[in-house]
PDB file of N, CA and C in Angstrom:
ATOM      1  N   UNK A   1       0.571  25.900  -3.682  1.00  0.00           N
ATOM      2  CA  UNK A   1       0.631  24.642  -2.942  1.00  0.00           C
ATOM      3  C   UNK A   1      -0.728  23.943  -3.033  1.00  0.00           C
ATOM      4  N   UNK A   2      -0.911  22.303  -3.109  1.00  0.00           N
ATOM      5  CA  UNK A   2      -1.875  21.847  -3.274  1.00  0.00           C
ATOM      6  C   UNK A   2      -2.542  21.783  -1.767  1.00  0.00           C
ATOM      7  N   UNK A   3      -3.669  21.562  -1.778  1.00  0.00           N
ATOM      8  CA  UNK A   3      -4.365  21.758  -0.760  1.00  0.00           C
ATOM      9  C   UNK A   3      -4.487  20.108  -0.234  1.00  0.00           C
ATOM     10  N   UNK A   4      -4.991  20.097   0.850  1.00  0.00           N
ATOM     11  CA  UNK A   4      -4.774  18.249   1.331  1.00  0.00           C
ATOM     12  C   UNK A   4      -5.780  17.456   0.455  1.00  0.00           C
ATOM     13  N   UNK A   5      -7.007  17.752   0.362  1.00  0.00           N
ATOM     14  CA  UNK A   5      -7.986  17.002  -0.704  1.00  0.00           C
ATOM     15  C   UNK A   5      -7.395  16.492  -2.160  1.00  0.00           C
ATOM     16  N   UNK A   6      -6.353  17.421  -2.629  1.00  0.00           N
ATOM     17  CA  UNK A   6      -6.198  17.038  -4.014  1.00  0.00           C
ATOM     18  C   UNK A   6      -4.896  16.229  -3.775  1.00  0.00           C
ATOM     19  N   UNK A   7      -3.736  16.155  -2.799  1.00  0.00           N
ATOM     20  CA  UNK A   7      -3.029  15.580  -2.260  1.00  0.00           C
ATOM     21  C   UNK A   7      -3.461  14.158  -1.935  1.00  0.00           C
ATOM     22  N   UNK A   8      -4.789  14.251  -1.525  1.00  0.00           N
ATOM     23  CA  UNK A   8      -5.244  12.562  -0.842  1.00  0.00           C
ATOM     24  C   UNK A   8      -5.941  12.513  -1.892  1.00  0.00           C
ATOM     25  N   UNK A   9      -6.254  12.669  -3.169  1.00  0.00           N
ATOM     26  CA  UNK A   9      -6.722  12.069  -4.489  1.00  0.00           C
ATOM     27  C   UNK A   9      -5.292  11.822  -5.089  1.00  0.00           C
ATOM     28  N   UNK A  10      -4.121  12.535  -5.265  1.00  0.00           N
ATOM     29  CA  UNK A  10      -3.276  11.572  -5.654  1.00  0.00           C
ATOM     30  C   UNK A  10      -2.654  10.543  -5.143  1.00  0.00           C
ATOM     31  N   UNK A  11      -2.941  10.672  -3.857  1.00  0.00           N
ATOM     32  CA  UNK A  11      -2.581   9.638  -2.921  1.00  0.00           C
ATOM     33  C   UNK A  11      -3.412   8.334  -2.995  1.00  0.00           C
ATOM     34  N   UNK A  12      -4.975   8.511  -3.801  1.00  0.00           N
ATOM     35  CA  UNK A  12      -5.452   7.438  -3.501  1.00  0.00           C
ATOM     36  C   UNK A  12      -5.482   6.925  -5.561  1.00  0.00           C
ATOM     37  N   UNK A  13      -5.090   7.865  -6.426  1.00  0.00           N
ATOM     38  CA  UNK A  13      -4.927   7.292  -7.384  1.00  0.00           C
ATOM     39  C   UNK A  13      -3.510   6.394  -7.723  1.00  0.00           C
ATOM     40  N   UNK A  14      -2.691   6.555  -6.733  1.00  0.00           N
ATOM     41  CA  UNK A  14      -1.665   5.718  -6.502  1.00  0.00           C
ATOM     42  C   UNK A  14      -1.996   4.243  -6.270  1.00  0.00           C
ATOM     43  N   UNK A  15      -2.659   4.672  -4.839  1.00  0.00           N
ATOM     44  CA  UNK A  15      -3.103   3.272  -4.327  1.00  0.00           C
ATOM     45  C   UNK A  15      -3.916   2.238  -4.892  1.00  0.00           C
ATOM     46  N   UNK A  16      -4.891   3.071  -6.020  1.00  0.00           N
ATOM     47  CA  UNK A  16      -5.748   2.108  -6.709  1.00  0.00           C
ATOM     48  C   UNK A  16      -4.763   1.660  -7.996  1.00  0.00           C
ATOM     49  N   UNK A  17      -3.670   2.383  -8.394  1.00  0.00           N
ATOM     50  CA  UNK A  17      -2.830   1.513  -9.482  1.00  0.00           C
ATOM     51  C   UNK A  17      -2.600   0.020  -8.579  1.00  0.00           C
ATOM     52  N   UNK A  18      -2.189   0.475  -7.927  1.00  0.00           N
ATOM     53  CA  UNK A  18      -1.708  -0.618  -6.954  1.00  0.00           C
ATOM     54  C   UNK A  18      -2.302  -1.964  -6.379  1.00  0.00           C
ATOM     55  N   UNK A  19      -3.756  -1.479  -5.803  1.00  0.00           N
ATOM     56  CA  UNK A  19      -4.775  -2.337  -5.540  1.00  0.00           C
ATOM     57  C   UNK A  19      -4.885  -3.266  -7.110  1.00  0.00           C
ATOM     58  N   UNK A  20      -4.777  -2.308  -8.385  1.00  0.00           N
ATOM     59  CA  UNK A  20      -5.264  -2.926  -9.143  1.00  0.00           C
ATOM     60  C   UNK A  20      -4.595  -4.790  -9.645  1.00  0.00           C
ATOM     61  N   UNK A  21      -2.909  -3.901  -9.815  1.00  0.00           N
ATOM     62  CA  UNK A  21      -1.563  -4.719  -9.696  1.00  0.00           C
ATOM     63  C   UNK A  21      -2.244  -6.320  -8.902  1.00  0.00           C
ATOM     64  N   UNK A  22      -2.002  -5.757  -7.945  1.00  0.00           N
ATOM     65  CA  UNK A  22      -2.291  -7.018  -7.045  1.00  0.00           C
ATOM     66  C   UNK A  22      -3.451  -7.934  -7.110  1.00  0.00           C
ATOM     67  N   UNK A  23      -4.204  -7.443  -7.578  1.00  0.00           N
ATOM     68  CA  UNK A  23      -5.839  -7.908  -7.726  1.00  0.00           C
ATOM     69  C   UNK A  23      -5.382  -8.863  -8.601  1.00  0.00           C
ATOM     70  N   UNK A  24      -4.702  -8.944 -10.268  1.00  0.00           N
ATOM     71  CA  UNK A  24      -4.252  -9.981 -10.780  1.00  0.00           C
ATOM     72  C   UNK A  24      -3.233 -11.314 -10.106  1.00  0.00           C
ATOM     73  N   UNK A  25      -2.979 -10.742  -8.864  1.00  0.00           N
ATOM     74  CA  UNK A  25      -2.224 -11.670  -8.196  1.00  0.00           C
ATOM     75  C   UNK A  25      -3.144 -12.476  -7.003  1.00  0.00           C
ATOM     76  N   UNK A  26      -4.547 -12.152  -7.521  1.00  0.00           N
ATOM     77  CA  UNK A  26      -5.465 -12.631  -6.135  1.00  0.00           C
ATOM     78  C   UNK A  26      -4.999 -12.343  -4.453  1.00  0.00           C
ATOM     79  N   UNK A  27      -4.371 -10.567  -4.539  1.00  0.00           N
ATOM     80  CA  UNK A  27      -4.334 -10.082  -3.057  1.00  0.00           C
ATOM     81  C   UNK A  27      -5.287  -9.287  -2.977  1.00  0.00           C
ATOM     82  N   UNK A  28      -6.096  -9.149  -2.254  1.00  0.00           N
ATOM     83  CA  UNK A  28      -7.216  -7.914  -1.950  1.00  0.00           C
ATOM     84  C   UNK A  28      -6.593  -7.256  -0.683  1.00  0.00           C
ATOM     85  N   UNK A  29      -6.211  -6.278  -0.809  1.00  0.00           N
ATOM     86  CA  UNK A  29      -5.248  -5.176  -0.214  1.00  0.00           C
ATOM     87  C   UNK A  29      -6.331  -4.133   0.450  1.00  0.00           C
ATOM     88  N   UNK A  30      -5.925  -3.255   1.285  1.00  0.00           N
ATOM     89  CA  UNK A  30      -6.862  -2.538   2.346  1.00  0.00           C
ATOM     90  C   UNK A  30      -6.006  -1.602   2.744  1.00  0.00           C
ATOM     91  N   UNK A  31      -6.721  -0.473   2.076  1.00  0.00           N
ATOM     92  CA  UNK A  31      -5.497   0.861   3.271  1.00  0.00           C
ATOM     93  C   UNK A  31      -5.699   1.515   4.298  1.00  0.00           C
ATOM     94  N   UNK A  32      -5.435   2.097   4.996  1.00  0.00           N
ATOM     95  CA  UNK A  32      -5.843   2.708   6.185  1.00  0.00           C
ATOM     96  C   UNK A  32      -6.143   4.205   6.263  1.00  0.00           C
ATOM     97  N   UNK A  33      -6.710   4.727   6.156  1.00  0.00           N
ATOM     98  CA  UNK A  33      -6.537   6.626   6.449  1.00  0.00           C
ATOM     99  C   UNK A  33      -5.387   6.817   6.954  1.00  0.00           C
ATOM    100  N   UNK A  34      -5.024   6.260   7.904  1.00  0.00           N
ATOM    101  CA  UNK A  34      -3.649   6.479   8.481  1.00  0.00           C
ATOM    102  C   UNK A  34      -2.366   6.435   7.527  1.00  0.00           C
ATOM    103  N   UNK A  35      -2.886   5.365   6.658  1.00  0.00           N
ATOM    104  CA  UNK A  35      -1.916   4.844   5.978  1.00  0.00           C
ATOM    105  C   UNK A  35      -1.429   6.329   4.795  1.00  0.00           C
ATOM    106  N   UNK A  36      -3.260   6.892   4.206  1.00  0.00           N
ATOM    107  CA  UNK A  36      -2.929   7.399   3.264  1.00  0.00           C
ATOM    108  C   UNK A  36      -2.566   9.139   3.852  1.00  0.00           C
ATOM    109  N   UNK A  37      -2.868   8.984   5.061  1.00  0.00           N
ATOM    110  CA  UNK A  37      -2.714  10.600   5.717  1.00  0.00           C
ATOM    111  C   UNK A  37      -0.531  10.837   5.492  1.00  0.00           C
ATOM    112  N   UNK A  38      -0.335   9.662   6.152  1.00  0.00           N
ATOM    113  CA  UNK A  38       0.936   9.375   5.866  1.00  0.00           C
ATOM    114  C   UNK A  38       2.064   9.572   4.838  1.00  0.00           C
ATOM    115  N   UNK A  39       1.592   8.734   3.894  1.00  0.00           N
ATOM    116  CA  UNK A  39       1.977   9.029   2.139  1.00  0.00           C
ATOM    117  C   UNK A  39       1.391  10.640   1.990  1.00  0.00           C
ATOM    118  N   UNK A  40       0.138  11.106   2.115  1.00  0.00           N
ATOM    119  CA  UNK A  40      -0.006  12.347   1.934  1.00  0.00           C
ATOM    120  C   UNK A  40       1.208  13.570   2.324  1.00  0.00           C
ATOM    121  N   UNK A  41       1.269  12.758   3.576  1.00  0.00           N
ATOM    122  CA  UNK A  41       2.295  14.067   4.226  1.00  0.00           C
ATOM    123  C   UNK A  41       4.020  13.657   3.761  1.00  0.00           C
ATOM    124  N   UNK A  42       4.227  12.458   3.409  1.00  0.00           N
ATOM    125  CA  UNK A  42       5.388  12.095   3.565  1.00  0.00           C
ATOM    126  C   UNK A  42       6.064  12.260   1.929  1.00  0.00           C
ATOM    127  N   UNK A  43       4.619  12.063   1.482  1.00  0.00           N
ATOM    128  CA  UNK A  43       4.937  12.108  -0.470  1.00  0.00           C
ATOM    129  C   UNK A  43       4.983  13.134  -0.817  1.00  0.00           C
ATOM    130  N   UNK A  44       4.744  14.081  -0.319  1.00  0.00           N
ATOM    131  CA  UNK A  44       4.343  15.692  -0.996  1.00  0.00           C
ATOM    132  C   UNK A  44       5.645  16.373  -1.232  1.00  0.00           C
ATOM    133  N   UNK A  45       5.771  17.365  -1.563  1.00  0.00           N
ATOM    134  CA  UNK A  45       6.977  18.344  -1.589  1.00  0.00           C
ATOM    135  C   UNK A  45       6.558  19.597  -2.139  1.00  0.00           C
ATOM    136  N   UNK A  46       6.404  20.853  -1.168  1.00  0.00           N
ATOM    137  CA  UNK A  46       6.086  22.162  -1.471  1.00  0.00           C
ATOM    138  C   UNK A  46       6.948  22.535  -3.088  1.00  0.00           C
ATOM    139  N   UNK A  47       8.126  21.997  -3.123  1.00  0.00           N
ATOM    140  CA  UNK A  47       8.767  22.709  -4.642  1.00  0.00           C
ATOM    141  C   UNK A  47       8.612  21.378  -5.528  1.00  0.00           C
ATOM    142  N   UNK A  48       8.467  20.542  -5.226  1.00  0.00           N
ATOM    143  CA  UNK A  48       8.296  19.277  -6.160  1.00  0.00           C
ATOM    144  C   UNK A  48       7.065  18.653  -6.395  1.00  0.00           C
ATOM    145  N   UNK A  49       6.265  19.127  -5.588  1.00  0.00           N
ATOM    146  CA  UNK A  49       4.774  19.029  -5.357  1.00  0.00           C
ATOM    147  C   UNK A  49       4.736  17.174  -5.071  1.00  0.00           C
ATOM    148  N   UNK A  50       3.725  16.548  -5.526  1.00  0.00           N
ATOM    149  CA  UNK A  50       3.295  15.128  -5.161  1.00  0.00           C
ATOM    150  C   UNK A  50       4.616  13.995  -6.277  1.00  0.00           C
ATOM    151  N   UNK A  51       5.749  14.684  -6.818  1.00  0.00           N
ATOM    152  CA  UNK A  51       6.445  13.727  -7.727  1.00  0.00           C
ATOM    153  C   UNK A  51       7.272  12.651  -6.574  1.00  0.00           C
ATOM    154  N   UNK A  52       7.687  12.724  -5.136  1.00  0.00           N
ATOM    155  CA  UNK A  52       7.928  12.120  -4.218  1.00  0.00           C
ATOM    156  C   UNK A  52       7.408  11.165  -4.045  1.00  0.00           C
ATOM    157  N   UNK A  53       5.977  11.190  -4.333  1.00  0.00           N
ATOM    158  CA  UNK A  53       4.816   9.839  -3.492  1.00  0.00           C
ATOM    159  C   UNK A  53       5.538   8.576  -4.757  1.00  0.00           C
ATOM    160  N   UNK A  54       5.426   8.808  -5.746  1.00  0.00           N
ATOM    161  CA  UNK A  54       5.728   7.136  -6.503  1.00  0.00           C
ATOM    162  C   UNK A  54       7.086   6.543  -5.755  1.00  0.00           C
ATOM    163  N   UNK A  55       7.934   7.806  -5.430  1.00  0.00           N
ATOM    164  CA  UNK A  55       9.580   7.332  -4.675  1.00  0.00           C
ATOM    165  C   UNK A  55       9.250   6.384  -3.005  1.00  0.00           C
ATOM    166  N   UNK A  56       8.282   7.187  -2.597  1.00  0.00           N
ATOM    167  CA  UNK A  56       8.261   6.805  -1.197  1.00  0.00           C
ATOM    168  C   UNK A  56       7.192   5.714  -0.889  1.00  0.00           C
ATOM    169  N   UNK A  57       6.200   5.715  -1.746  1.00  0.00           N
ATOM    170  CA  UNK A  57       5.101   4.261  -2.030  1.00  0.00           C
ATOM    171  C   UNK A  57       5.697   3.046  -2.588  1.00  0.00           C
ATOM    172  N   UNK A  58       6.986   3.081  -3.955  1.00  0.00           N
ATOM    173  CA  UNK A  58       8.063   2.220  -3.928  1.00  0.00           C
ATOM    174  C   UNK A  58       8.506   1.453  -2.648  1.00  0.00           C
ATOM    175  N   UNK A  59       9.013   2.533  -1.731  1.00  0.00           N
ATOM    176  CA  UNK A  59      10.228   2.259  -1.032  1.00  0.00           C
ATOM    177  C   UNK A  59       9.148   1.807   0.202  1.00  0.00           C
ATOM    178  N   UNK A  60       7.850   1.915   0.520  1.00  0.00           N
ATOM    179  CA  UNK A  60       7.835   1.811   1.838  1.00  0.00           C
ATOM    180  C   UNK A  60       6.708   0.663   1.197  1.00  0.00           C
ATOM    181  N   UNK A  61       5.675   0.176   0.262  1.00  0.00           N
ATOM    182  CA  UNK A  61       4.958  -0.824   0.098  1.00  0.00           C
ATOM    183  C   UNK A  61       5.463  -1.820  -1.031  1.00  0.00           C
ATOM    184  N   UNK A  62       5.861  -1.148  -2.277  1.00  0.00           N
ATOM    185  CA  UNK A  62       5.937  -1.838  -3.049  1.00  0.00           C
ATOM    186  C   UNK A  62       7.145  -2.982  -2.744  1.00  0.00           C
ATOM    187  N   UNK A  63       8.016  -2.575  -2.140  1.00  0.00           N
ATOM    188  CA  UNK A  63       9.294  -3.468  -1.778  1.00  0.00           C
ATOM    189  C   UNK A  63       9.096  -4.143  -0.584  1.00  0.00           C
ATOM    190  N   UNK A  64       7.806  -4.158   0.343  1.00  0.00           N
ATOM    191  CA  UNK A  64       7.489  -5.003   1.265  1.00  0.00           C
ATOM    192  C   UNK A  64       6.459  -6.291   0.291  1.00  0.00           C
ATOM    193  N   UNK A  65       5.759  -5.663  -0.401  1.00  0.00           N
ATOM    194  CA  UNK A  65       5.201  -6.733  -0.958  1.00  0.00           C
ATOM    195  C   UNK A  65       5.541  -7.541  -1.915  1.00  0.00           C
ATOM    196  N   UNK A  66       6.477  -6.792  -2.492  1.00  0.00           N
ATOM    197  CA  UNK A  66       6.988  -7.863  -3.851  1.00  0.00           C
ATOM    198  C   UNK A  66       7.620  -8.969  -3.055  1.00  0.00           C
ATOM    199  N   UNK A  67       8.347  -8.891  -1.638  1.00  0.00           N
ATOM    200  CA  UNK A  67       9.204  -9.700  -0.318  1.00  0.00           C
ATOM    201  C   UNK A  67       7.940 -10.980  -0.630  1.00  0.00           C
ATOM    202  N   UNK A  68       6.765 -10.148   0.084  1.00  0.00           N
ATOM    203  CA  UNK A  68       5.604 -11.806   0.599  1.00  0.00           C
ATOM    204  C   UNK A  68       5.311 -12.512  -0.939  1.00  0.00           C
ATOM    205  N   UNK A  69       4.576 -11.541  -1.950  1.00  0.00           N
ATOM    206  CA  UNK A  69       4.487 -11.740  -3.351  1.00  0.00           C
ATOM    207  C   UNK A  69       5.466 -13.413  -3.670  1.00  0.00           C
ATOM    208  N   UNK A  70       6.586 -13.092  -3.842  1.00  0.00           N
ATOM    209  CA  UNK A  70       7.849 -13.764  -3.825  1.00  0.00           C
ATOM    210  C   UNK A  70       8.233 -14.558  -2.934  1.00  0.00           C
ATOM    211  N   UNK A  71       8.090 -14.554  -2.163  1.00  0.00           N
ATOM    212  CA  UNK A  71       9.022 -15.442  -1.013  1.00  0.00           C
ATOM    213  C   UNK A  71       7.923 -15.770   0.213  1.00  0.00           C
ATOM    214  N   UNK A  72       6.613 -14.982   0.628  1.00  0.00           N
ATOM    215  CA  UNK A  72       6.246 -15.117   2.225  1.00  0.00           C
ATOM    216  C   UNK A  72       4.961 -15.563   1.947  1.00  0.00           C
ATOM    217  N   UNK A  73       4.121 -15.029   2.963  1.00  0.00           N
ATOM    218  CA  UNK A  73       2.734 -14.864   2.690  1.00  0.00           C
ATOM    219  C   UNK A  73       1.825 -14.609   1.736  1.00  0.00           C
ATOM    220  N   UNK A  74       1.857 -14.139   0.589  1.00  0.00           N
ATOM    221  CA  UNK A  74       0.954 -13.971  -0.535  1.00  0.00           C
ATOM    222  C   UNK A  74       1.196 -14.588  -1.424  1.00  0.00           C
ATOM    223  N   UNK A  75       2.172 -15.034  -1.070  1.00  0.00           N
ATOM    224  CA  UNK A  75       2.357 -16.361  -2.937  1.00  0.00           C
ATOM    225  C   UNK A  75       1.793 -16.755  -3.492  1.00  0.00           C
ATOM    226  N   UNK A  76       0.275 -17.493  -2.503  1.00  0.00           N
ATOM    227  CA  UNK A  76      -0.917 -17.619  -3.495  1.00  0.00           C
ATOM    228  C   UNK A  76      -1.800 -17.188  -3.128  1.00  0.00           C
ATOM    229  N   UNK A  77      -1.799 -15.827  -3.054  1.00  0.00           N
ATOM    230  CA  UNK A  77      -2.683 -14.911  -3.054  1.00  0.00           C
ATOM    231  C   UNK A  77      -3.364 -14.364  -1.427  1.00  0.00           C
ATOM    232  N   UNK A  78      -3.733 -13.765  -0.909  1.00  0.00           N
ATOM    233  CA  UNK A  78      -4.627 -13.650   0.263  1.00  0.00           C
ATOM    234  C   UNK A  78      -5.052 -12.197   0.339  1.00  0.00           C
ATOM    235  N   UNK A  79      -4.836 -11.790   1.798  1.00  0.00           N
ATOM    236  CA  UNK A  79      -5.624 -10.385   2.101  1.00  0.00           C
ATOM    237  C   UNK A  79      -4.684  -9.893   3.315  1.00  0.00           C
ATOM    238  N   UNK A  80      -4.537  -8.232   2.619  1.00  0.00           N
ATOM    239  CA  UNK A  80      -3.285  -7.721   3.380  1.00  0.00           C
ATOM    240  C   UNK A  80      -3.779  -6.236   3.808  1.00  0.00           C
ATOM    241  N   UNK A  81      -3.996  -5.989   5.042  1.00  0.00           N
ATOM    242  CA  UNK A  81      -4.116  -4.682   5.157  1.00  0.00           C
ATOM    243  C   UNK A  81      -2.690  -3.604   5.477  1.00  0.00           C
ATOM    244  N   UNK A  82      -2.901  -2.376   4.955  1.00  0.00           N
ATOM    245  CA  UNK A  82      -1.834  -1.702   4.796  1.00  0.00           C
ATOM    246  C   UNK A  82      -2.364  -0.362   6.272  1.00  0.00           C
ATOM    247  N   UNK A  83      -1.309  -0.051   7.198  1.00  0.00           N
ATOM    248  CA  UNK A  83      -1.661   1.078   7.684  1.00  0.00           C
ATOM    249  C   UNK A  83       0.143   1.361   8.381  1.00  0.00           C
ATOM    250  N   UNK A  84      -0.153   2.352   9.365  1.00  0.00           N
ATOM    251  CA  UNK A  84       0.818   3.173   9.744  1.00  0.00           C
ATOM    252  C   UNK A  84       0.611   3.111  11.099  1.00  0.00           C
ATOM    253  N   UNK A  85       1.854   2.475  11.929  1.00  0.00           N
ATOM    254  CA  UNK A  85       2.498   2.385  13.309  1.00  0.00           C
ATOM    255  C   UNK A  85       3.498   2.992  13.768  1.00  0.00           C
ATOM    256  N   UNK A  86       3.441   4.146  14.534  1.00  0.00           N
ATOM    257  CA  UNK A  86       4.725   4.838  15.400  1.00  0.00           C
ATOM    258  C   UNK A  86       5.153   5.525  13.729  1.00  0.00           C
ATOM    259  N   UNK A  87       4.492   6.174  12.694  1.00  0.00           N
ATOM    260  CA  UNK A  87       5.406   6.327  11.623  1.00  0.00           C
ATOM    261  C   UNK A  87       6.263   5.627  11.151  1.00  0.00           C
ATOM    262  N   UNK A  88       5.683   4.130  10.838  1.00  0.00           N
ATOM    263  CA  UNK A  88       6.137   3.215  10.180  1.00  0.00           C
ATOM    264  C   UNK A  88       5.181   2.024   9.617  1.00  0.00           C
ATOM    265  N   UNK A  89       5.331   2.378   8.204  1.00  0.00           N
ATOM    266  CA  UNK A  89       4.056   1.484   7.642  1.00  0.00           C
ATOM    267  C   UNK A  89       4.277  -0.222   7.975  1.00  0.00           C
ATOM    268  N   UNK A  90       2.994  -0.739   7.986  1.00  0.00           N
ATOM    269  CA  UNK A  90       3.155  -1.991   8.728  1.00  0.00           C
ATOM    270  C   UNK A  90       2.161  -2.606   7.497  1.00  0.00           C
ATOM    271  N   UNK A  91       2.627  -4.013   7.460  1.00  0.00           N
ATOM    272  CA  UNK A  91       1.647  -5.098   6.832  1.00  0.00           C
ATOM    273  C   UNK A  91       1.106  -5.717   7.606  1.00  0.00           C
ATOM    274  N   UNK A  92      -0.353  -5.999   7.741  1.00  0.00           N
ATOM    275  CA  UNK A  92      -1.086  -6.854   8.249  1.00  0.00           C
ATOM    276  C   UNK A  92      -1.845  -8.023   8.028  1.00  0.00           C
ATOM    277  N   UNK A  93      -1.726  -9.207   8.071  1.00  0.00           N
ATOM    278  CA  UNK A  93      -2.075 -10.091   7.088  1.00  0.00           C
ATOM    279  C   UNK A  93      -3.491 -10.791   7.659  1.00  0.00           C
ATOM    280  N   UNK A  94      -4.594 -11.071   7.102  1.00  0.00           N
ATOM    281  CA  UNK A  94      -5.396 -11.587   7.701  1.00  0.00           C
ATOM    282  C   UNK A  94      -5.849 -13.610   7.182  1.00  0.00           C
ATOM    283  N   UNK A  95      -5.406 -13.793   8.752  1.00  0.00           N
ATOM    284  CA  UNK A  95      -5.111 -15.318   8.510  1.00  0.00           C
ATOM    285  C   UNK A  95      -6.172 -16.136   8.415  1.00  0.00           C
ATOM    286  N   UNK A  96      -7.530 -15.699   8.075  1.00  0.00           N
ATOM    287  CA  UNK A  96      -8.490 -16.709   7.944  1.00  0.00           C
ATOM    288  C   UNK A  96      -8.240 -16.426   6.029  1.00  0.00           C
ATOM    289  N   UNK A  97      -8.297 -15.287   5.231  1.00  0.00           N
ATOM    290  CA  UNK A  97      -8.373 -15.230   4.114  1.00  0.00           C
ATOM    291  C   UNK A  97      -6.938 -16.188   3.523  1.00  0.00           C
ATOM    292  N   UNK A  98      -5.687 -16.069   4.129  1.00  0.00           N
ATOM    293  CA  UNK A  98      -4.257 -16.671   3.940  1.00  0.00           C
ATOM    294  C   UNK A  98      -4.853 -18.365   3.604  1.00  0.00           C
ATOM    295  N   UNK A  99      -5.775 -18.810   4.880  1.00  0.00           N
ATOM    296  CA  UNK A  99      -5.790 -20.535   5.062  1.00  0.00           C
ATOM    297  C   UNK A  99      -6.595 -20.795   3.970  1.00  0.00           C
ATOM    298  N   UNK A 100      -7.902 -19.837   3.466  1.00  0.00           N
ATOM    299  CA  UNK A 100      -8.504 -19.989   2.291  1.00  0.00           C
ATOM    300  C   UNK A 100      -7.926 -20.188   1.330  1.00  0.00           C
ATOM    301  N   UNK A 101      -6.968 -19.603   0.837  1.00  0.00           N
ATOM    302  CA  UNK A 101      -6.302 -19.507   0.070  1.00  0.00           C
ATOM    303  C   UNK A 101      -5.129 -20.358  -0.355  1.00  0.00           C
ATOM    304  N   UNK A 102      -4.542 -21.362   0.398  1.00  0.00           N
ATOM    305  CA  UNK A 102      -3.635 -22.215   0.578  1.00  0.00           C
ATOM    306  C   UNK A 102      -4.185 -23.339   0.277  1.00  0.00           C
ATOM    307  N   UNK A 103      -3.805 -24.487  -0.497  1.00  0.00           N
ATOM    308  CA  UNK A 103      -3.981 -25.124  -1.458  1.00  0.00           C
ATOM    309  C   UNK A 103      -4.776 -26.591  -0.300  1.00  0.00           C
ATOM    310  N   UNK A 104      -5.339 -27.051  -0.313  1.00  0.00           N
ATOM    311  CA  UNK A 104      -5.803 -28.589   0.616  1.00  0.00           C
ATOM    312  C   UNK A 104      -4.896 -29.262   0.471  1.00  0.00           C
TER     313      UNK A 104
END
């Protein structure tokens, strides 16, 4: 079994694919310890080891953001912090970077 350190390095080489993704979309993204303690525990699998985390980082960020990406808040670009409420990941958007970002 992997130990939590090498667990929260794949957890955070996830997140930097990710950060990276978005960076071409002018979002500067922010995770939380909480966020990644979370995915750590939630992505793992004693017989499957860390192959879960791409299933459950899909399902719990990537499909909230492609939503704003597309349709909400980030369309043209801003700043989104990512963390974990009651065991449920939450987006947080920060609205001075959003108004910057929105066209005059």
């Amino acid at each position: 079994m992997l130990d939590e350190q090498i667990i929260l390095q794949v957890v955070d080489k996830f997140l930097m694919q990710l950060e990276q993704q978005l960076a071409e979309k002018h979002v500067d993204i922010h995770f939380t310890d909480e966020l990644r303690r979370y995915l750590a525990k939630n992505g793992f699998d004693p017989l499957m080891g860390a192959r879960p985390m791409a299933r459950l980082i899909q399902d719990t960020l990537r499909k909230a953001l492609a939503d704003e990406l597309l349709f909400g808040r980030l369309v043209a670009g801003g700043e989104v912090t990512v963390t974990v409420i009651d065991d449920k990941v939450e987006l947080k958007f920060d609205q001075d970077a959003l108004a910057a970002a929105e066209p005059a």
